[in-house]
PDB file of N, CA and C in Angstrom:
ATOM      1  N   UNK A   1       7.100   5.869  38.336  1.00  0.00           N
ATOM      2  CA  UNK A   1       6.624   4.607  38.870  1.00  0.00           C
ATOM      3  C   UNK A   1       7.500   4.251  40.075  1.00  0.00           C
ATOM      4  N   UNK A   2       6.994   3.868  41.084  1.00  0.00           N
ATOM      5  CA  UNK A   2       7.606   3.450  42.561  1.00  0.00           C
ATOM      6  C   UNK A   2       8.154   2.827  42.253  1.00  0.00           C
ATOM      7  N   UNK A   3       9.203   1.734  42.873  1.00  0.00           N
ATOM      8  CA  UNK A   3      10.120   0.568  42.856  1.00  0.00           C
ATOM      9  C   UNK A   3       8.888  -0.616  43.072  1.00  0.00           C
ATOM     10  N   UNK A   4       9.016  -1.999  42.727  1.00  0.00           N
ATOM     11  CA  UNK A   4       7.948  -2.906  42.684  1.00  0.00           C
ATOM     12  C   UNK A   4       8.815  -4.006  43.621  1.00  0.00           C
ATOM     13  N   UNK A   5       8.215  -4.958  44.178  1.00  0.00           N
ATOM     14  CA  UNK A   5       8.950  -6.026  44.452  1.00  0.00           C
ATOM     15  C   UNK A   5       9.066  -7.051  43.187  1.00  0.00           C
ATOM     16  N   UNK A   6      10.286  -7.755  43.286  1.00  0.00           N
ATOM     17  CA  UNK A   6      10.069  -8.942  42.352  1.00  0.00           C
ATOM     18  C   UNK A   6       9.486  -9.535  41.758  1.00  0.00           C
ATOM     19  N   UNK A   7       9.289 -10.206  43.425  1.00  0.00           N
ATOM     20  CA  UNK A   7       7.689 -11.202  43.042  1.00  0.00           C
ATOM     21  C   UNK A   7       6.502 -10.928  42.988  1.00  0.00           C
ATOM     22  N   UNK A   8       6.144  -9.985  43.284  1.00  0.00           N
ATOM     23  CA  UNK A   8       4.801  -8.891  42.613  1.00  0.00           C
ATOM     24  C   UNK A   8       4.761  -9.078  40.861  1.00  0.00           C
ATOM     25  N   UNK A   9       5.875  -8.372  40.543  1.00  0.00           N
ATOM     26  CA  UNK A   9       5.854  -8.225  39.156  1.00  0.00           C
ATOM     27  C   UNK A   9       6.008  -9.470  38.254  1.00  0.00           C
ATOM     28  N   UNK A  10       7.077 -10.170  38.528  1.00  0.00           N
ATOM     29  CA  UNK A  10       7.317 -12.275  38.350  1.00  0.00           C
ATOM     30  C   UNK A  10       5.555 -12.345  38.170  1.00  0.00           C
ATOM     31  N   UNK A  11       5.181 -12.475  38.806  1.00  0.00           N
ATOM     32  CA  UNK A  11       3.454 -12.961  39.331  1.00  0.00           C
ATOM     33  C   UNK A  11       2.522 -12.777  38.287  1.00  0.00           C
ATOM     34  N   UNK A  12       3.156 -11.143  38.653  1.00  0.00           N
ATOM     35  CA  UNK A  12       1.828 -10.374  37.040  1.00  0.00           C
ATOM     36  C   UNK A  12       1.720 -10.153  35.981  1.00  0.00           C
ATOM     37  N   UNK A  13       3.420 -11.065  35.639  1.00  0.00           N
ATOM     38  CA  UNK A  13       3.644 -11.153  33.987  1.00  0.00           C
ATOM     39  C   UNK A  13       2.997 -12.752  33.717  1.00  0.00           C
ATOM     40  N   UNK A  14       3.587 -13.055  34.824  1.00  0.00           N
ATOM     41  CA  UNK A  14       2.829 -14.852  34.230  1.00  0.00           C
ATOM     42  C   UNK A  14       1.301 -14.850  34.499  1.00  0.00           C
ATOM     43  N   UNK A  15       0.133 -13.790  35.000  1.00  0.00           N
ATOM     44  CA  UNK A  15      -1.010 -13.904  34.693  1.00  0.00           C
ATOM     45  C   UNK A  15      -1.303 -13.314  33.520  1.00  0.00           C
ATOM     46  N   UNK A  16      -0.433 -12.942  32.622  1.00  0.00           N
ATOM     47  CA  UNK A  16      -0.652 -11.917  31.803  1.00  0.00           C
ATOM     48  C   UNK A  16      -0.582 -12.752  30.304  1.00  0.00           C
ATOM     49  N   UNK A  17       0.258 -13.940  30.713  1.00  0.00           N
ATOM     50  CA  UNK A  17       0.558 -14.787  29.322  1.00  0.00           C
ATOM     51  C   UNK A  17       2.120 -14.538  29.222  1.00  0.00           C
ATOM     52  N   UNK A  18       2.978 -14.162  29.950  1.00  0.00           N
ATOM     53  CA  UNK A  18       4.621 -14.621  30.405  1.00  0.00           C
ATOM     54  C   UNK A  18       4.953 -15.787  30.716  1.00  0.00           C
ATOM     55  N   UNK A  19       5.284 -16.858  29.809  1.00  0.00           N
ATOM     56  CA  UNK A  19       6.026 -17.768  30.117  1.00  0.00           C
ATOM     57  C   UNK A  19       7.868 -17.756  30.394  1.00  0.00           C
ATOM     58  N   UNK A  20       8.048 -18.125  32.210  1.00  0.00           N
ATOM     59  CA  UNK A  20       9.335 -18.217  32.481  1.00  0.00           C
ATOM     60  C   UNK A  20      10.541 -18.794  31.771  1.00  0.00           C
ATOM     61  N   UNK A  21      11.777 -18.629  30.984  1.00  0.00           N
ATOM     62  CA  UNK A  21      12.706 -18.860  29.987  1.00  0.00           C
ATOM     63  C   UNK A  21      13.660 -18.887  30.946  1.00  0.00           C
ATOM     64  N   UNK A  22      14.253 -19.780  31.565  1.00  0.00           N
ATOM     65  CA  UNK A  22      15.377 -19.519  32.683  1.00  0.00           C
ATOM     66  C   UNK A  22      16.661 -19.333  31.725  1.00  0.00           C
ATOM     67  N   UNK A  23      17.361 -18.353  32.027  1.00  0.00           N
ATOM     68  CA  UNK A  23      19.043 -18.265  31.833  1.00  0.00           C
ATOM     69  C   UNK A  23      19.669 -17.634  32.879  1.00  0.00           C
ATOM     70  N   UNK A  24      20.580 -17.050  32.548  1.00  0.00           N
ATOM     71  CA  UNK A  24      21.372 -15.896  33.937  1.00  0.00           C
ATOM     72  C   UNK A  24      20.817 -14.884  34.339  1.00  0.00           C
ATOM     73  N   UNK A  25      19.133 -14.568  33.832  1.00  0.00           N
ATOM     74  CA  UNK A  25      18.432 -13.753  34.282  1.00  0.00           C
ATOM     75  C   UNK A  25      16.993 -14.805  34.055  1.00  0.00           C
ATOM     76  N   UNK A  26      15.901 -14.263  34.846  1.00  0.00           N
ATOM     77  CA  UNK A  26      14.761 -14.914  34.811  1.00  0.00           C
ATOM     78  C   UNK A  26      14.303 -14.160  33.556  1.00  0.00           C
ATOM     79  N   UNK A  27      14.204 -14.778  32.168  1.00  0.00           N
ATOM     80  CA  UNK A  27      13.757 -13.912  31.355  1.00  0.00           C
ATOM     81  C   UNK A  27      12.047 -14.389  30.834  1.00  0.00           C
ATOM     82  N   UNK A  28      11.109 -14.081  30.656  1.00  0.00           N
ATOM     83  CA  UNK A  28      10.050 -13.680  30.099  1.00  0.00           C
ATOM     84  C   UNK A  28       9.706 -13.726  29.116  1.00  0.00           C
ATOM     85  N   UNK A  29       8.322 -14.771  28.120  1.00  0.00           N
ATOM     86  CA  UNK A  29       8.321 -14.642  26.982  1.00  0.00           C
ATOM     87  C   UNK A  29       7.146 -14.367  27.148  1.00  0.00           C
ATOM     88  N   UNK A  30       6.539 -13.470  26.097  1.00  0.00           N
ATOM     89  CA  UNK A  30       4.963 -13.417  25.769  1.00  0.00           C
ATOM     90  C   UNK A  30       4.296 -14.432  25.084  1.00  0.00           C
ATOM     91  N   UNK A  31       3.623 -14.992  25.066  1.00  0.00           N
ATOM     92  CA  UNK A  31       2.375 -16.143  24.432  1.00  0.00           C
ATOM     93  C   UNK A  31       0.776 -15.361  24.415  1.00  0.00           C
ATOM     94  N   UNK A  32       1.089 -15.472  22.940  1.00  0.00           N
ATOM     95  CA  UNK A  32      -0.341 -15.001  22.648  1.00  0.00           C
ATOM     96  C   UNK A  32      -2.025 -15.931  23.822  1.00  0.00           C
ATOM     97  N   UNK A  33      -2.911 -15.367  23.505  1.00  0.00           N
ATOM     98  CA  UNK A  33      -4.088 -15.811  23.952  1.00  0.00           C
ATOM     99  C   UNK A  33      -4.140 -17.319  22.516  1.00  0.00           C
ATOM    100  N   UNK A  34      -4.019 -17.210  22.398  1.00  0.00           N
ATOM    101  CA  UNK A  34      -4.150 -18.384  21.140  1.00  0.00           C
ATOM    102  C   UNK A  34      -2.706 -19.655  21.503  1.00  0.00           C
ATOM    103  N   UNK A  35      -1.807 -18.634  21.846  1.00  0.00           N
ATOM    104  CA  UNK A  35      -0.429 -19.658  23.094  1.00  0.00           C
ATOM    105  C   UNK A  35       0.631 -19.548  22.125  1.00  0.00           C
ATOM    106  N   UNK A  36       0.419 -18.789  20.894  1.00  0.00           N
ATOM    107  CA  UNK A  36       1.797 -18.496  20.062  1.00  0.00           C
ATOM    108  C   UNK A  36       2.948 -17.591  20.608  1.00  0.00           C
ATOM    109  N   UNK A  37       4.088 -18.148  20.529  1.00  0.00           N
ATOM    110  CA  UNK A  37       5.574 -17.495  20.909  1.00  0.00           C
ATOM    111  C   UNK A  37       5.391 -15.913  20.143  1.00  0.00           C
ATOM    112  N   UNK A  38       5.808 -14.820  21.213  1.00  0.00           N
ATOM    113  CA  UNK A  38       6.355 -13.831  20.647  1.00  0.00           C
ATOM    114  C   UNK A  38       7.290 -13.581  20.711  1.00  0.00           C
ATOM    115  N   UNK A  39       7.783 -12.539  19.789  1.00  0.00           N
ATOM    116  CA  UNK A  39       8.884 -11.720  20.226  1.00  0.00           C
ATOM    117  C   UNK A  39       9.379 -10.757  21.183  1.00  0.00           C
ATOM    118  N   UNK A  40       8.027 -10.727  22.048  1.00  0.00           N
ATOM    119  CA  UNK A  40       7.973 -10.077  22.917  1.00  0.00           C
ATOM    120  C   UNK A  40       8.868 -10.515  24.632  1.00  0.00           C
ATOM    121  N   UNK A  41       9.362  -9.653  24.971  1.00  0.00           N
ATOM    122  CA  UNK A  41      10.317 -10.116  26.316  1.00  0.00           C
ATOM    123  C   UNK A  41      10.885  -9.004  27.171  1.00  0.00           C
ATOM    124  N   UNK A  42      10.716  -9.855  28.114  1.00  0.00           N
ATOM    125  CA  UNK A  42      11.359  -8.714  29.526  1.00  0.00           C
ATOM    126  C   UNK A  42      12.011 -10.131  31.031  1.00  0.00           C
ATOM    127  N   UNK A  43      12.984  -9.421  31.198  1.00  0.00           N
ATOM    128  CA  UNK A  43      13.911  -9.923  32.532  1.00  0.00           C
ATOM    129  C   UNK A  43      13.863  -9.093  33.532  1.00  0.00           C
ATOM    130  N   UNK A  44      14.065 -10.272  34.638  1.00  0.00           N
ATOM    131  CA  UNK A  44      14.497  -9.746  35.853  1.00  0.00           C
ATOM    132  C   UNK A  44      15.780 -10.549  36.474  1.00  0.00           C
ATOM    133  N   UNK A  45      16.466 -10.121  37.682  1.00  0.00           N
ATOM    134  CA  UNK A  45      17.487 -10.756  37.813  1.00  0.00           C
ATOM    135  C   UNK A  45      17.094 -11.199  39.145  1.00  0.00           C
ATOM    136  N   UNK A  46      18.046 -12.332  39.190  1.00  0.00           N
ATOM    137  CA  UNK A  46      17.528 -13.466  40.507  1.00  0.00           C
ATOM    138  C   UNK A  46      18.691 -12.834  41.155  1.00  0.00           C
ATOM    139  N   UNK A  47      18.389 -13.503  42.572  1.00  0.00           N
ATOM    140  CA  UNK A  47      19.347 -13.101  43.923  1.00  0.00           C
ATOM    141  C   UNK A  47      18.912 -11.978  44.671  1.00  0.00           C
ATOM    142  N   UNK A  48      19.652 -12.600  45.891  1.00  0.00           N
ATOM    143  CA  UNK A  48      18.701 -11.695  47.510  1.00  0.00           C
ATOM    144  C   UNK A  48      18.982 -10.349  47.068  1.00  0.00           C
ATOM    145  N   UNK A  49      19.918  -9.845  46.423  1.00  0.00           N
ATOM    146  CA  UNK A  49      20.385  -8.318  46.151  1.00  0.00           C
ATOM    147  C   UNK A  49      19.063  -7.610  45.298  1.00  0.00           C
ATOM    148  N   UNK A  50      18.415  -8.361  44.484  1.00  0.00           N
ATOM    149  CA  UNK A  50      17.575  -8.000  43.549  1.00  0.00           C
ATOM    150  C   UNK A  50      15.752  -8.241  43.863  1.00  0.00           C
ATOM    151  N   UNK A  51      16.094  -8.337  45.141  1.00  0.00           N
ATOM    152  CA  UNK A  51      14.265  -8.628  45.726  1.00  0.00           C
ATOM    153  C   UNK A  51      13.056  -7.053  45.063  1.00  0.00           C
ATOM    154  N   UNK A  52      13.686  -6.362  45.203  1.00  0.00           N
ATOM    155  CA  UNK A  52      13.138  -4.866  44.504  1.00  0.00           C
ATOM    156  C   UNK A  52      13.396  -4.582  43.375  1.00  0.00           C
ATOM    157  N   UNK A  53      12.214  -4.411  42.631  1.00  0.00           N
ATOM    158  CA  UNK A  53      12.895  -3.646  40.758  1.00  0.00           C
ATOM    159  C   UNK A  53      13.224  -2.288  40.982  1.00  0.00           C
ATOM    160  N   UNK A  54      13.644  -1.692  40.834  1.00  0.00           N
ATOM    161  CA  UNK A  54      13.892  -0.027  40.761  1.00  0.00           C
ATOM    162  C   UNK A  54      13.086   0.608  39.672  1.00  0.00           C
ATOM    163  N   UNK A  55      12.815   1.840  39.770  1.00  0.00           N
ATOM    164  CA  UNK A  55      11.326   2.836  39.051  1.00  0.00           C
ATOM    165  C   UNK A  55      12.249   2.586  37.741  1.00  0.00           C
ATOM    166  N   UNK A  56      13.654   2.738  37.665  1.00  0.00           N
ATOM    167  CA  UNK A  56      14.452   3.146  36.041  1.00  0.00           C
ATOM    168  C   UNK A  56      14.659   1.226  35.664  1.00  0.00           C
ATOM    169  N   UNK A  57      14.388   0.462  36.085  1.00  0.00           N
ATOM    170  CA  UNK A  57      14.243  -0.831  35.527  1.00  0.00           C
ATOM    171  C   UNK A  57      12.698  -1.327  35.389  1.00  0.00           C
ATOM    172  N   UNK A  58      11.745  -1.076  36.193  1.00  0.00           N
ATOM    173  CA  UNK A  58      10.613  -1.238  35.396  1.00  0.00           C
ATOM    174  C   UNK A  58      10.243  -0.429  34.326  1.00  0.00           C
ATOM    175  N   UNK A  59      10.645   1.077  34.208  1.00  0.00           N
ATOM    176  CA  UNK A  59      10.857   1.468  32.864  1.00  0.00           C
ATOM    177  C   UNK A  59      11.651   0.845  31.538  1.00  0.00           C
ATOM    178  N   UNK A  60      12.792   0.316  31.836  1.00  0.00           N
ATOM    179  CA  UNK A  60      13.378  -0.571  30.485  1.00  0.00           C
ATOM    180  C   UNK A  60      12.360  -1.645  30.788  1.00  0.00           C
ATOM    181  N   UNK A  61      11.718  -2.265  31.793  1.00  0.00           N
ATOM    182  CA  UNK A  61      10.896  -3.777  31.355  1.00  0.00           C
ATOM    183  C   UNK A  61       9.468  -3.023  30.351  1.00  0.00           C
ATOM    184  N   UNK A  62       8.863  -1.998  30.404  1.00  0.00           N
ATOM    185  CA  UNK A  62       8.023  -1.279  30.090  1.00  0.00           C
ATOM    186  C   UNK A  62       8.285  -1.309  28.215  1.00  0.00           C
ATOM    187  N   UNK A  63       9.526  -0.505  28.066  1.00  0.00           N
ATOM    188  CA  UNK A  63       9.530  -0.865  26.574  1.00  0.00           C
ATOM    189  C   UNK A  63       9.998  -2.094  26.195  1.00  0.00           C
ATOM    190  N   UNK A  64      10.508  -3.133  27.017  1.00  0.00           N
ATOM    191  CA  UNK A  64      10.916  -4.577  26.599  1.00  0.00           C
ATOM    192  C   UNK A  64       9.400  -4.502  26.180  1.00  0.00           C
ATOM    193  N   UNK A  65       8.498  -4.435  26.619  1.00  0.00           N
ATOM    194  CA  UNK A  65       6.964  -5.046  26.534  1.00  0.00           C
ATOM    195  C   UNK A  65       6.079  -4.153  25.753  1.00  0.00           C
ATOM    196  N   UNK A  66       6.885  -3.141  24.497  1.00  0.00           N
ATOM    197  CA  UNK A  66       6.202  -2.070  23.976  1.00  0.00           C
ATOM    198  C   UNK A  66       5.282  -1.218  24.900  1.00  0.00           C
ATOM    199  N   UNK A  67       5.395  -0.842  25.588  1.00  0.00           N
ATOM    200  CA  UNK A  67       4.258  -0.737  26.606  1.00  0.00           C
ATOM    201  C   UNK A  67       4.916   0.841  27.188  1.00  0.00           C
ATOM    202  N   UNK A  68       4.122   2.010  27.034  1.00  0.00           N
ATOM    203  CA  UNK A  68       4.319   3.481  28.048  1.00  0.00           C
ATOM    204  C   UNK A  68       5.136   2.421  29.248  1.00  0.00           C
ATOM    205  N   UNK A  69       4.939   3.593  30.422  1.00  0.00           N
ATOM    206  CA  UNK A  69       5.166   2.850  31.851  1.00  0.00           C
ATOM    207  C   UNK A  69       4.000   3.346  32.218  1.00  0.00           C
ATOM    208  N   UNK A  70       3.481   4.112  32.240  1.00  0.00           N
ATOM    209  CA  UNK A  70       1.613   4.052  32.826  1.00  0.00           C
ATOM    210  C   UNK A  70       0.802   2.410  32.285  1.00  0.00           C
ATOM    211  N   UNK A  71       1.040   2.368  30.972  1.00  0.00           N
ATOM    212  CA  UNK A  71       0.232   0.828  30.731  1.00  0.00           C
ATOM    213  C   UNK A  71       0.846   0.111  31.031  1.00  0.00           C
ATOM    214  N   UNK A  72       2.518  -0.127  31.652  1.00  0.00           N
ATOM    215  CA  UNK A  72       3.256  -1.566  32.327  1.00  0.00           C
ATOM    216  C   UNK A  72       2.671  -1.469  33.953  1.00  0.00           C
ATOM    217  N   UNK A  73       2.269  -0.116  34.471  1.00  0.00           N
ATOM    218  CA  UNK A  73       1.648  -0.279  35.708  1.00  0.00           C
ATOM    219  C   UNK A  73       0.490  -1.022  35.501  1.00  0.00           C
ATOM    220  N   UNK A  74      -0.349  -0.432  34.952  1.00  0.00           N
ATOM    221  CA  UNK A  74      -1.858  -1.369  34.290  1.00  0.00           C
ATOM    222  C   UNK A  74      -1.758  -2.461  34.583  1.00  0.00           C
ATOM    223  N   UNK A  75      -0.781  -2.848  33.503  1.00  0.00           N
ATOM    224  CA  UNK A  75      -0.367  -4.449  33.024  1.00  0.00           C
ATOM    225  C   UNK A  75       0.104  -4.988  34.844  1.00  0.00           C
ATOM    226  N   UNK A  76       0.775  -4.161  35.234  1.00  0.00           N
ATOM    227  CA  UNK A  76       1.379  -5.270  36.613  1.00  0.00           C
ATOM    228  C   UNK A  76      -0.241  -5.090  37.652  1.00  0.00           C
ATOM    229  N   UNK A  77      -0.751  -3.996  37.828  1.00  0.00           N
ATOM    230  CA  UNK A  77      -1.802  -4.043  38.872  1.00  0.00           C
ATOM    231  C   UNK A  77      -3.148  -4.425  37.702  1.00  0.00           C
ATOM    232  N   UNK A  78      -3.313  -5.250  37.246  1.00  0.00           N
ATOM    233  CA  UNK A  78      -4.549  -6.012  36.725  1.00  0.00           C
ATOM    234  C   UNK A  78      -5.432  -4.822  35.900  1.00  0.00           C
ATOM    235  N   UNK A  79      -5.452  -3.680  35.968  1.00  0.00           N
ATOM    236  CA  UNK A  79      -6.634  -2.902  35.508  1.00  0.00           C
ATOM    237  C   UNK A  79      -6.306  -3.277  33.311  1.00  0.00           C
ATOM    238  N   UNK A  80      -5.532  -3.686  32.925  1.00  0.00           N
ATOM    239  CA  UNK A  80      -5.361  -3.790  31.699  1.00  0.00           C
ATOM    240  C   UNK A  80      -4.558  -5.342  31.591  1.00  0.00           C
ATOM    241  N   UNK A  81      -5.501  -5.577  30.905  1.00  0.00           N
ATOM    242  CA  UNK A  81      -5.939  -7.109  31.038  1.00  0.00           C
ATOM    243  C   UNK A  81      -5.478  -7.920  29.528  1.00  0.00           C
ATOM    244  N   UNK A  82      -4.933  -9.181  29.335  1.00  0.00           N
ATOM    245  CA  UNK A  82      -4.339  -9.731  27.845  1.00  0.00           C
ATOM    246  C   UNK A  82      -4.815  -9.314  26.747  1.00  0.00           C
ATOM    247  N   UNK A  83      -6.117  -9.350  26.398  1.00  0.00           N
ATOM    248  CA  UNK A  83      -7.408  -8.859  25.529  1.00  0.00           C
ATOM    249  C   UNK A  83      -6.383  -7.120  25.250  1.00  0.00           C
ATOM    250  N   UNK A  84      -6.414  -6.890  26.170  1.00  0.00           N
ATOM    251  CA  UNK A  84      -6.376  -5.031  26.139  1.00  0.00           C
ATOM    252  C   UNK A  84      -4.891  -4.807  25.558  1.00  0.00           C
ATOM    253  N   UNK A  85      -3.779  -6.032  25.900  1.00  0.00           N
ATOM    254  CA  UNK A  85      -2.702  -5.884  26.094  1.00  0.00           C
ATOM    255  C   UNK A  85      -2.006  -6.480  24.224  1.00  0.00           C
ATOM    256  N   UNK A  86      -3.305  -7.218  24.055  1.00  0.00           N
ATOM    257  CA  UNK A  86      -2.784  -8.047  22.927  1.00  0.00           C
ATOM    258  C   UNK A  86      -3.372  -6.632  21.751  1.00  0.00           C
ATOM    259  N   UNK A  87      -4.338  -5.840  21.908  1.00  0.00           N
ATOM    260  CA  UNK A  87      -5.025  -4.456  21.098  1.00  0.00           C
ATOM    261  C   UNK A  87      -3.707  -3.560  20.968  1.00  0.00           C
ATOM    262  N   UNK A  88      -2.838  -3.429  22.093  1.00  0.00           N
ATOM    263  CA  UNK A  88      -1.479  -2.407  22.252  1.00  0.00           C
ATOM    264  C   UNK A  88      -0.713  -2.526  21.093  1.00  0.00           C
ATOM    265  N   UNK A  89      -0.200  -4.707  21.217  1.00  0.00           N
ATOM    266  CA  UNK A  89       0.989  -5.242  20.592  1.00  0.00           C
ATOM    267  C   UNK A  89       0.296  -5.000  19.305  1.00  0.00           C
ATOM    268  N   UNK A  90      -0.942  -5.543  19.061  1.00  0.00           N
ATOM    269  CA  UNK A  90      -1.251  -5.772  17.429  1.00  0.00           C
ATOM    270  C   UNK A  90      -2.756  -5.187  17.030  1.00  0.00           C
ATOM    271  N   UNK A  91      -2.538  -3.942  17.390  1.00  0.00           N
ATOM    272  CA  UNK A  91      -4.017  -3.125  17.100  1.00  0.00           C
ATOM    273  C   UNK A  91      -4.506  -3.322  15.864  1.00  0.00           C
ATOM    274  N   UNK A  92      -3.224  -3.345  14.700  1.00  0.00           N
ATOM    275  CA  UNK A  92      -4.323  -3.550  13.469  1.00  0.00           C
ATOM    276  C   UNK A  92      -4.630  -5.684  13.481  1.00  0.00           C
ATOM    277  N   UNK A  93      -4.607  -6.783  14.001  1.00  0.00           N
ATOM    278  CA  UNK A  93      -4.884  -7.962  13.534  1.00  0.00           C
ATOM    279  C   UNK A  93      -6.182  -7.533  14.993  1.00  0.00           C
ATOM    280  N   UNK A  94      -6.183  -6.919  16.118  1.00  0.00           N
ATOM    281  CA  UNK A  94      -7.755  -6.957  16.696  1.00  0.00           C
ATOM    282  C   UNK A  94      -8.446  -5.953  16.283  1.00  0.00           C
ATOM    283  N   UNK A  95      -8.265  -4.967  15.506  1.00  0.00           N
ATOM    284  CA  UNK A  95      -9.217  -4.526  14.517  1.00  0.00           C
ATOM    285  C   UNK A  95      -9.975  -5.334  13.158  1.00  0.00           C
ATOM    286  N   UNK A  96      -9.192  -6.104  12.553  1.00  0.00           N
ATOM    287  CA  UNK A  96      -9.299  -6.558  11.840  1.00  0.00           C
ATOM    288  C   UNK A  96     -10.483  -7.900  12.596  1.00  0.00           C
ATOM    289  N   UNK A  97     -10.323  -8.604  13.830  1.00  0.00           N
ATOM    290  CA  UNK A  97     -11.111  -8.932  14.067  1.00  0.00           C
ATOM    291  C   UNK A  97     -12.167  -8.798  14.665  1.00  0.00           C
ATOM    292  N   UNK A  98     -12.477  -7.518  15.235  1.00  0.00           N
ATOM    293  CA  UNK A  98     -13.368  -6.663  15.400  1.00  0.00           C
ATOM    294  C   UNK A  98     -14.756  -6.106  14.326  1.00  0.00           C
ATOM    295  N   UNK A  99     -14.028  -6.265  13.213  1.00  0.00           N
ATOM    296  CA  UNK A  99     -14.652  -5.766  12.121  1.00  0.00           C
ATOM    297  C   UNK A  99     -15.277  -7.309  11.076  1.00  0.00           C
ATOM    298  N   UNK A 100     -14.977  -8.678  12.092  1.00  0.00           N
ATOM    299  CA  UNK A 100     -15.883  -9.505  11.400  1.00  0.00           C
ATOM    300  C   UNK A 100     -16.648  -9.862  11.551  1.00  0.00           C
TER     301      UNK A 100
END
């Protein structure tokens, strides 16, 4: 995976259902489609030094987010969408509602 800018990626976690958690890093929470807290999380770090993610840090944000790094590309360029993303985290509770 190429290096991403910041705010590219900042952008495409909060269309994704990332709510911003400020501490000494901009950290990231997942919220279900329903708006429940997960356990799910990924950071980035603020400051002019850090305008670019590097290919070996969007890989650790990739498993912060259970996620290959082919589906955290997905996830950042729109082609895999909350619906698709929430099937990844909890395939058996959208099977289960699939099947009612």
């Amino acid at each position: 995976m190429k290096p991403r800018s910041r705010s590219e990626v900042e952008s495409a976690l909060q269309r994704k259902g990332f709510v911003v958690s400020q501490s000494d890093h901009r950290k990231f929470v997942y919220r279900t489609i329903e708006g429940k807290k997960t356990g799910v999380w990924t950071k980035t770090s603020h400051g002019s030094s850090h305008r670019e993610i590097s290919s070996v840090n969007l890989g650790k944000m990739a498993r912060q987010c259970r996620l290959s790094a082919g589906e955290f590309k997905k996830l950042i360029d729109c082609p895999l969408e909350r619906e698709g993303y929430e099937a990844i985290l909890y395939p058996q509770i959208t099977q289960i509602g699939a099947d009612l």
